[in-house]
PDB file of N, CA and C in Angstrom:
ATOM      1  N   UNK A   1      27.387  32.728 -84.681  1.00  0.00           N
ATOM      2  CA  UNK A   1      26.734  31.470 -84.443  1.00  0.00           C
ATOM      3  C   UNK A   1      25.964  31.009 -85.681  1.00  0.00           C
ATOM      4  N   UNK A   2      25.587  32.061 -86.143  1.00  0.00           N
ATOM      5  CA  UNK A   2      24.353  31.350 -87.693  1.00  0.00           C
ATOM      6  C   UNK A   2      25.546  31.081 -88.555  1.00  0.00           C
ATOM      7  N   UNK A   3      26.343  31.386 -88.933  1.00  0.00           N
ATOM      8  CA  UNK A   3      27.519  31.256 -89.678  1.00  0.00           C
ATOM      9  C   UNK A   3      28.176  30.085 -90.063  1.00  0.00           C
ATOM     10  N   UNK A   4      28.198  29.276 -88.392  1.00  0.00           N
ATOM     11  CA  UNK A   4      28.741  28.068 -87.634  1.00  0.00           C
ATOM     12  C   UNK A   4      27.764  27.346 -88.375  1.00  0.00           C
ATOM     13  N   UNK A   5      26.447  27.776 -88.155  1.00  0.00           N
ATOM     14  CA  UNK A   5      25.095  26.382 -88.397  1.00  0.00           C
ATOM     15  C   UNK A   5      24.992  26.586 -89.394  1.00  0.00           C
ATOM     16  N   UNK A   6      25.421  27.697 -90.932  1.00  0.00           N
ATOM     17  CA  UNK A   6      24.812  27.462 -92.030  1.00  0.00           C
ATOM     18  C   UNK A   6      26.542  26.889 -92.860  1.00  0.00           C
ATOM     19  N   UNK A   7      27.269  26.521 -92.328  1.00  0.00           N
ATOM     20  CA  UNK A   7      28.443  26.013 -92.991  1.00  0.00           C
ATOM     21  C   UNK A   7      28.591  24.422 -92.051  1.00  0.00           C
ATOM     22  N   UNK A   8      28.215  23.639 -90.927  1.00  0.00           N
ATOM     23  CA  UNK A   8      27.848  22.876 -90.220  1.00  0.00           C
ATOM     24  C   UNK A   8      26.326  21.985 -91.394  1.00  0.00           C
ATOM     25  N   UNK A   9      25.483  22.677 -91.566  1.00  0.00           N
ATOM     26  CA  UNK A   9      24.222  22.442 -92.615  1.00  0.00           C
ATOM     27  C   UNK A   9      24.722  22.027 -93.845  1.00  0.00           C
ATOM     28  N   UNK A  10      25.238  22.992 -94.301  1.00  0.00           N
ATOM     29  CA  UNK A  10      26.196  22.734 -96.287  1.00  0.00           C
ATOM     30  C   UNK A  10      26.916  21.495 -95.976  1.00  0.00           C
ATOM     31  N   UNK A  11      27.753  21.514 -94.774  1.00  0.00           N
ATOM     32  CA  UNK A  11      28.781  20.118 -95.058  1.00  0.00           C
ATOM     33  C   UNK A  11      27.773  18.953 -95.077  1.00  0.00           C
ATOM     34  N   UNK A  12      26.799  18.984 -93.733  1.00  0.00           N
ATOM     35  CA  UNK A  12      25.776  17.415 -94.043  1.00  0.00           C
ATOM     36  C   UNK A  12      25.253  17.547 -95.044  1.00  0.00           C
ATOM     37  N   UNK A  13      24.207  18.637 -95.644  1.00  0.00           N
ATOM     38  CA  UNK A  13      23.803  18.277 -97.052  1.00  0.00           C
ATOM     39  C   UNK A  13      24.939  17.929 -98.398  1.00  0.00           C
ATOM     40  N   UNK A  14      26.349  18.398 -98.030  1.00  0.00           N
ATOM     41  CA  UNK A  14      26.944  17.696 -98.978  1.00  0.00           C
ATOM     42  C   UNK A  14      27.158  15.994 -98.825  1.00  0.00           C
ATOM     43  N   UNK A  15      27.434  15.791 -97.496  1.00  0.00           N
ATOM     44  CA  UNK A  15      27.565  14.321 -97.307  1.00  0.00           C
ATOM     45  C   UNK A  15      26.756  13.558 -97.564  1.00  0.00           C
ATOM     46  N   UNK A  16      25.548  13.773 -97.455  1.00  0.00           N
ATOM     47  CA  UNK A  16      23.892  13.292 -98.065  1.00  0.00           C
ATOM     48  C   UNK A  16      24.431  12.800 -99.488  1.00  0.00           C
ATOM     49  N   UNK A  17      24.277  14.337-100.015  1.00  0.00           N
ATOM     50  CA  UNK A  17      24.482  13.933-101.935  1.00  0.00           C
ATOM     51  C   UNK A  17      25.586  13.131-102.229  1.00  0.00           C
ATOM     52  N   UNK A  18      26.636  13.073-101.492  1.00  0.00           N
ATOM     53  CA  UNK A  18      27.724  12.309-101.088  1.00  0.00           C
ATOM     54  C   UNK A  18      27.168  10.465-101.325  1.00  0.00           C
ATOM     55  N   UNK A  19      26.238  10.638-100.257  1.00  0.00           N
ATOM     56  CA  UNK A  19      26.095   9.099-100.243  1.00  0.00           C
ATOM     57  C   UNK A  19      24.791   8.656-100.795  1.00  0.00           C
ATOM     58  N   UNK A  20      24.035   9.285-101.385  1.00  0.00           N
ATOM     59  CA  UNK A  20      23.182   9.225-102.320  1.00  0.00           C
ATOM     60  C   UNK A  20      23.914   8.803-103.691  1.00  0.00           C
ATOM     61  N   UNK A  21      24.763   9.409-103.996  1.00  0.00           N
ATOM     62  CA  UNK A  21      25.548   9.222-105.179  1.00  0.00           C
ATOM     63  C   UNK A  21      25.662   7.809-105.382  1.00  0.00           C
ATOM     64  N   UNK A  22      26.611   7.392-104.252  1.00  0.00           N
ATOM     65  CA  UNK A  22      27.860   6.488-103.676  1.00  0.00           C
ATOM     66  C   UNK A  22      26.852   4.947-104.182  1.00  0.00           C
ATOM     67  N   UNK A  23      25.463   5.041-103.173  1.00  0.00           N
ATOM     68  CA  UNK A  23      24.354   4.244-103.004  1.00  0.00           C
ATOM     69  C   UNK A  23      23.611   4.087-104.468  1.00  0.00           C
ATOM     70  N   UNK A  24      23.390   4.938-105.116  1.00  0.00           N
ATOM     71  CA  UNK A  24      22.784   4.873-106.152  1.00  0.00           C
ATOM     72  C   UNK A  24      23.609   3.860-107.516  1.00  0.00           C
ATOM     73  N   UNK A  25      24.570   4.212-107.358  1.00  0.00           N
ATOM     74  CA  UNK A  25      25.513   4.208-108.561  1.00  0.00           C
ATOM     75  C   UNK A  25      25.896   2.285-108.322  1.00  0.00           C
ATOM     76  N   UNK A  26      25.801   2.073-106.824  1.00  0.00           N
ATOM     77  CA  UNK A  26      25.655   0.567-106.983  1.00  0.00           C
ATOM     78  C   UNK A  26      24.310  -0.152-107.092  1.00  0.00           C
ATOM     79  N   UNK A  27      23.425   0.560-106.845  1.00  0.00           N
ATOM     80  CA  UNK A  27      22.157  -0.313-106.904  1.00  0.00           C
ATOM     81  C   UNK A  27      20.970   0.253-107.834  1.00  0.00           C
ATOM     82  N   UNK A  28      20.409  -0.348-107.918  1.00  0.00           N
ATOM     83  CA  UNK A  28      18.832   0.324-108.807  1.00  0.00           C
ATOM     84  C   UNK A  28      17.681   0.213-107.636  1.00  0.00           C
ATOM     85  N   UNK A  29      17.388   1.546-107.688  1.00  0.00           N
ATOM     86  CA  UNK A  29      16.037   1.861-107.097  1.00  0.00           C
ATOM     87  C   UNK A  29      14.813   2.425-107.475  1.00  0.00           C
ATOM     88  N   UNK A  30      13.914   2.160-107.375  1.00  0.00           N
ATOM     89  CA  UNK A  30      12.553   3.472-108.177  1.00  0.00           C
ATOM     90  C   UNK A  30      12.831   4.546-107.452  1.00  0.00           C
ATOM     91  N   UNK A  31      12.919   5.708-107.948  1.00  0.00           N
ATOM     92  CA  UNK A  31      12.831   6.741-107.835  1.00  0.00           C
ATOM     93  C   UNK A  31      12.115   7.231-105.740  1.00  0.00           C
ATOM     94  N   UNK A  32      10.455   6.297-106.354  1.00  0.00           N
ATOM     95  CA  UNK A  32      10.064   7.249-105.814  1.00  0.00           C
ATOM     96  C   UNK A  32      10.284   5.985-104.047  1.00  0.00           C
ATOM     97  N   UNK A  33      10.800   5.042-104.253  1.00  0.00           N
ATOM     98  CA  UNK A  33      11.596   4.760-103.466  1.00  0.00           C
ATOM     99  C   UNK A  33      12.497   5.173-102.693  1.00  0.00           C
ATOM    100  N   UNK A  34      13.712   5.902-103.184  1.00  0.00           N
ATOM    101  CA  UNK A  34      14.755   6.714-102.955  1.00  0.00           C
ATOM    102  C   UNK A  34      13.909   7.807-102.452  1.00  0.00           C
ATOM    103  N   UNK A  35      13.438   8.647-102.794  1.00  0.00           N
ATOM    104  CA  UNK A  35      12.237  10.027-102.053  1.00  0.00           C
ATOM    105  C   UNK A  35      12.159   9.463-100.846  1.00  0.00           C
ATOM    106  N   UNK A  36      11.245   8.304-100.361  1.00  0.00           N
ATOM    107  CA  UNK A  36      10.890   7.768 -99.472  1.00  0.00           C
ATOM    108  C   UNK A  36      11.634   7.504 -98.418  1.00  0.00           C
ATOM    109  N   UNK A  37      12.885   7.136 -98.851  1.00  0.00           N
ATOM    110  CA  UNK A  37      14.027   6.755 -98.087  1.00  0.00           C
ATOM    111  C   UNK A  37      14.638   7.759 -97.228  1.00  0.00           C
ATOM    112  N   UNK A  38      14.803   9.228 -98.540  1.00  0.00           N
ATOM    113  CA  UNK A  38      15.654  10.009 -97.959  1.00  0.00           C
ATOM    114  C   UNK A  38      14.669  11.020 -96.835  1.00  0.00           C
ATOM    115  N   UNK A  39      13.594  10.659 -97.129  1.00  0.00           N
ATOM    116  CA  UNK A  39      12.367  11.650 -96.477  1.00  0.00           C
ATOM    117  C   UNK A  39      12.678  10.706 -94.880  1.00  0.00           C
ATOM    118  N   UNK A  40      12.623   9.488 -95.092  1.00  0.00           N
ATOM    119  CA  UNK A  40      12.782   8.225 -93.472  1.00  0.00           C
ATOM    120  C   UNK A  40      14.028   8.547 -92.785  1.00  0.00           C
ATOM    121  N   UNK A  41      14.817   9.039 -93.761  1.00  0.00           N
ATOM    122  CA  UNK A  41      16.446   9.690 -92.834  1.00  0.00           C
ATOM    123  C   UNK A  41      16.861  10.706 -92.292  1.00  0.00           C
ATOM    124  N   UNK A  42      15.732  11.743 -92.931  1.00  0.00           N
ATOM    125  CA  UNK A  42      16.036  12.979 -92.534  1.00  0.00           C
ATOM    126  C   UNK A  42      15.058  12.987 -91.343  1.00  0.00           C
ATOM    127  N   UNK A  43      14.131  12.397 -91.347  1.00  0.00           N
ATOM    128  CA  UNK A  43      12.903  12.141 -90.213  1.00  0.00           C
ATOM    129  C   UNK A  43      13.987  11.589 -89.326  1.00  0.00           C
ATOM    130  N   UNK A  44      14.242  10.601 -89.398  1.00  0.00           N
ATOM    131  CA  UNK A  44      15.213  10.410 -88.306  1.00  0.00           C
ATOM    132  C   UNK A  44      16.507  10.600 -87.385  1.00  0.00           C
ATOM    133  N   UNK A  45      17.235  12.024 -88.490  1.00  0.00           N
ATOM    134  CA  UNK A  45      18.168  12.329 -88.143  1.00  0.00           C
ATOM    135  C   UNK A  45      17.588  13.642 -87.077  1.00  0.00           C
ATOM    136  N   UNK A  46      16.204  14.009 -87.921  1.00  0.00           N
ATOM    137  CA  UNK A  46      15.289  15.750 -87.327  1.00  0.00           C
ATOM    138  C   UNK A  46      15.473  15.161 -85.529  1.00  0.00           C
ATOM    139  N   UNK A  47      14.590  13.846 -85.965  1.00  0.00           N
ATOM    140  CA  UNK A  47      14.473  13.816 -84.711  1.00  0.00           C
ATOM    141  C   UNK A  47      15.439  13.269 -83.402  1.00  0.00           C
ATOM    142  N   UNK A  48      16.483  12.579 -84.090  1.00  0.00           N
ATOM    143  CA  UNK A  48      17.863  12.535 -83.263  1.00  0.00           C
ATOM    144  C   UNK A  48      18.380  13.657 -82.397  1.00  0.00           C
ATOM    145  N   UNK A  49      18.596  14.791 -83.706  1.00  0.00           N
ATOM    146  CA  UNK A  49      18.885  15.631 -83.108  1.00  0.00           C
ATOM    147  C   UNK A  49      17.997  17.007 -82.137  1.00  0.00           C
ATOM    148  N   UNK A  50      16.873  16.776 -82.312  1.00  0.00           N
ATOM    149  CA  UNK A  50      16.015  16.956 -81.117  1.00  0.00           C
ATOM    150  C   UNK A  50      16.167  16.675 -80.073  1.00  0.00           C
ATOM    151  N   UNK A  51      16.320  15.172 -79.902  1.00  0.00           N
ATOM    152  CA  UNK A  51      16.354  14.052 -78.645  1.00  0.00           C
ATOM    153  C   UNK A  51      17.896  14.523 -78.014  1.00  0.00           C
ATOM    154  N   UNK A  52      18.679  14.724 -78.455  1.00  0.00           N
ATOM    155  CA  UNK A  52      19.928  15.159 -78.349  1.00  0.00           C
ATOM    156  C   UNK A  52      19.488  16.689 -77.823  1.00  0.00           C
ATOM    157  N   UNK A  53      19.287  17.456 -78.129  1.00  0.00           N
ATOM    158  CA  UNK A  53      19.181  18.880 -77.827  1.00  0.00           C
ATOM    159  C   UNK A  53      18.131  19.238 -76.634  1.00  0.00           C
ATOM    160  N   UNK A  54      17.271  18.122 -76.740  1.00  0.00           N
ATOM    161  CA  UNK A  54      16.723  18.280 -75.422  1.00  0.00           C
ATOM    162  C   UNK A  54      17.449  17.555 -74.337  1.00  0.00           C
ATOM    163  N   UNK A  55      18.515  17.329 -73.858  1.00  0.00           N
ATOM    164  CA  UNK A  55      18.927  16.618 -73.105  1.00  0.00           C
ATOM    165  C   UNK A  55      20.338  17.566 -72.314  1.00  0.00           C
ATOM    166  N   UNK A  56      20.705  18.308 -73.257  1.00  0.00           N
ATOM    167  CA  UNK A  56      21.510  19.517 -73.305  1.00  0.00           C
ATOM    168  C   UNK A  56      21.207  20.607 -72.135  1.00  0.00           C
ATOM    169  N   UNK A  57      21.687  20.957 -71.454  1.00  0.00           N
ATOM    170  CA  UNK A  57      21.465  22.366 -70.428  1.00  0.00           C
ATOM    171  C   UNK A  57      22.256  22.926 -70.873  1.00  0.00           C
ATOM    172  N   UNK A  58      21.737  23.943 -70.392  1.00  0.00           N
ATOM    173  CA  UNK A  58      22.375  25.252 -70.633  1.00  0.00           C
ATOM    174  C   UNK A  58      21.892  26.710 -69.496  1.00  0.00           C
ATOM    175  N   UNK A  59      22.498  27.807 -69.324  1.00  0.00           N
ATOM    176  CA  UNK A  59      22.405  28.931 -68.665  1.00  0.00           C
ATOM    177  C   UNK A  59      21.206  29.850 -69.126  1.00  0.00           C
ATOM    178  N   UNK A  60      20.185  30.143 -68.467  1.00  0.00           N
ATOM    179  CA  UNK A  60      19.128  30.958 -68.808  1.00  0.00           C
ATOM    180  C   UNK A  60      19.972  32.222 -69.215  1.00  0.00           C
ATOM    181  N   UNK A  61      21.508  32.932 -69.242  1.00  0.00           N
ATOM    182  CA  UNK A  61      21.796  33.629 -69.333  1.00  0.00           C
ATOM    183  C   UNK A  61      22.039  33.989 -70.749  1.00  0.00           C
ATOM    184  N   UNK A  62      22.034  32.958 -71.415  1.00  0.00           N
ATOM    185  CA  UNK A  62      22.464  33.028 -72.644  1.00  0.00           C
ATOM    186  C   UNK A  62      21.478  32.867 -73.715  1.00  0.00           C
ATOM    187  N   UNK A  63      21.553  33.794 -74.682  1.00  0.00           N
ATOM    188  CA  UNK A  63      20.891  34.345 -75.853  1.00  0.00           C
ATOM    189  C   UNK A  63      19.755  33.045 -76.085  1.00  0.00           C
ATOM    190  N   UNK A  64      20.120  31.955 -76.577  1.00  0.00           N
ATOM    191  CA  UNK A  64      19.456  30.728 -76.976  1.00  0.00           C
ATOM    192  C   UNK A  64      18.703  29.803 -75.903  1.00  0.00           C
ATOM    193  N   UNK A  65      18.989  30.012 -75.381  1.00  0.00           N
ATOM    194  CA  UNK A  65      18.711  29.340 -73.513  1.00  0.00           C
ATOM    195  C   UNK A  65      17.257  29.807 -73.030  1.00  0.00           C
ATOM    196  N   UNK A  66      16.029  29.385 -73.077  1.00  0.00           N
ATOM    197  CA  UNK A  66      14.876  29.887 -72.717  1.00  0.00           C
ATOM    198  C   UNK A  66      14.575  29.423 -71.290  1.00  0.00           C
ATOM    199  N   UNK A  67      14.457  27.751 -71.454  1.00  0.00           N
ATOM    200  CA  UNK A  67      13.852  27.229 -70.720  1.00  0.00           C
ATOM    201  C   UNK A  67      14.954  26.436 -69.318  1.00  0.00           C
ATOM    202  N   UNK A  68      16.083  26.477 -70.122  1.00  0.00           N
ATOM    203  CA  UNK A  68      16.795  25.472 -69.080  1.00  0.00           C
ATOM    204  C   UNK A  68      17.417  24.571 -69.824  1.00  0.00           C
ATOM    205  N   UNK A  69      17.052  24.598 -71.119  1.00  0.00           N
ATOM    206  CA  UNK A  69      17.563  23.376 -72.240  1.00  0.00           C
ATOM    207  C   UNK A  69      17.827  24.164 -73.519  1.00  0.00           C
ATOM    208  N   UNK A  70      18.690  24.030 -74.288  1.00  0.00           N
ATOM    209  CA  UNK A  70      18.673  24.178 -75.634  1.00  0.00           C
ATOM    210  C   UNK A  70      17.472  24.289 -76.509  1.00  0.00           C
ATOM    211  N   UNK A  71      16.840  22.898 -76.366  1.00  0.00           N
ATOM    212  CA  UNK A  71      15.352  22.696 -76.790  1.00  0.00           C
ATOM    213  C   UNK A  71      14.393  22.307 -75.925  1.00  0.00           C
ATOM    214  N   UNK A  72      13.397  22.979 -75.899  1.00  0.00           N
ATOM    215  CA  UNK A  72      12.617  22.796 -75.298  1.00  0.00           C
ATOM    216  C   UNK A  72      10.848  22.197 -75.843  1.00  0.00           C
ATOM    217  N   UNK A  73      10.755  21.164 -76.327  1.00  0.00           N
ATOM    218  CA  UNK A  73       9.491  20.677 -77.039  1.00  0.00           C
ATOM    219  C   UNK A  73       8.498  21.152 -76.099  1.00  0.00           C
ATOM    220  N   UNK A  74       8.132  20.730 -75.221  1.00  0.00           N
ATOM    221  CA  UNK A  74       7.016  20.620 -74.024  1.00  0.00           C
ATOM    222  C   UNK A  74       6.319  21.958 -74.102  1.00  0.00           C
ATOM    223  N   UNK A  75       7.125  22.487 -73.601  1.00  0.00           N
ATOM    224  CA  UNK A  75       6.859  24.357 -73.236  1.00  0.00           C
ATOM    225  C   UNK A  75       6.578  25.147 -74.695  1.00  0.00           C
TER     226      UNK A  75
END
């Protein structure tokens, strides 16, 4: 399973630099603009996929499974 999520991880951080590239190379930005940006996307992707993972069930039987959900914020 960690295997899955640390080769799942490499591909989005390649697609990132991917379109960081892509984005950059047509436009001009300040720097610390771009920081800002990519800090507002990853904030929003963190928390996508939160919102997503809490919504998820799953079997208390299984290794990752605490509460009844994948993720569990509350508890």
């Amino acid at each position: 399973m960690g295997i899955v999520f640390l080769f799942i991880g490499n591909t989005l951080g390649a697609l990132i630099v991917i379109t960081e590239e892509k984005l950059l190379s047509k436009y001009y930005c300040h720097p610390f603009e771009i920081v800002g940006i990519e800090g507002a996307s990853g904030l929003g992707i963190a928390l996508a996929c939160l919102c997503l993972l809490q919504v998820i069930s799953c079997t208390p039987s299984e290794s990752f499974c605490r509460y009844g959900r994948i993720e569990d914020t509350v508890k």
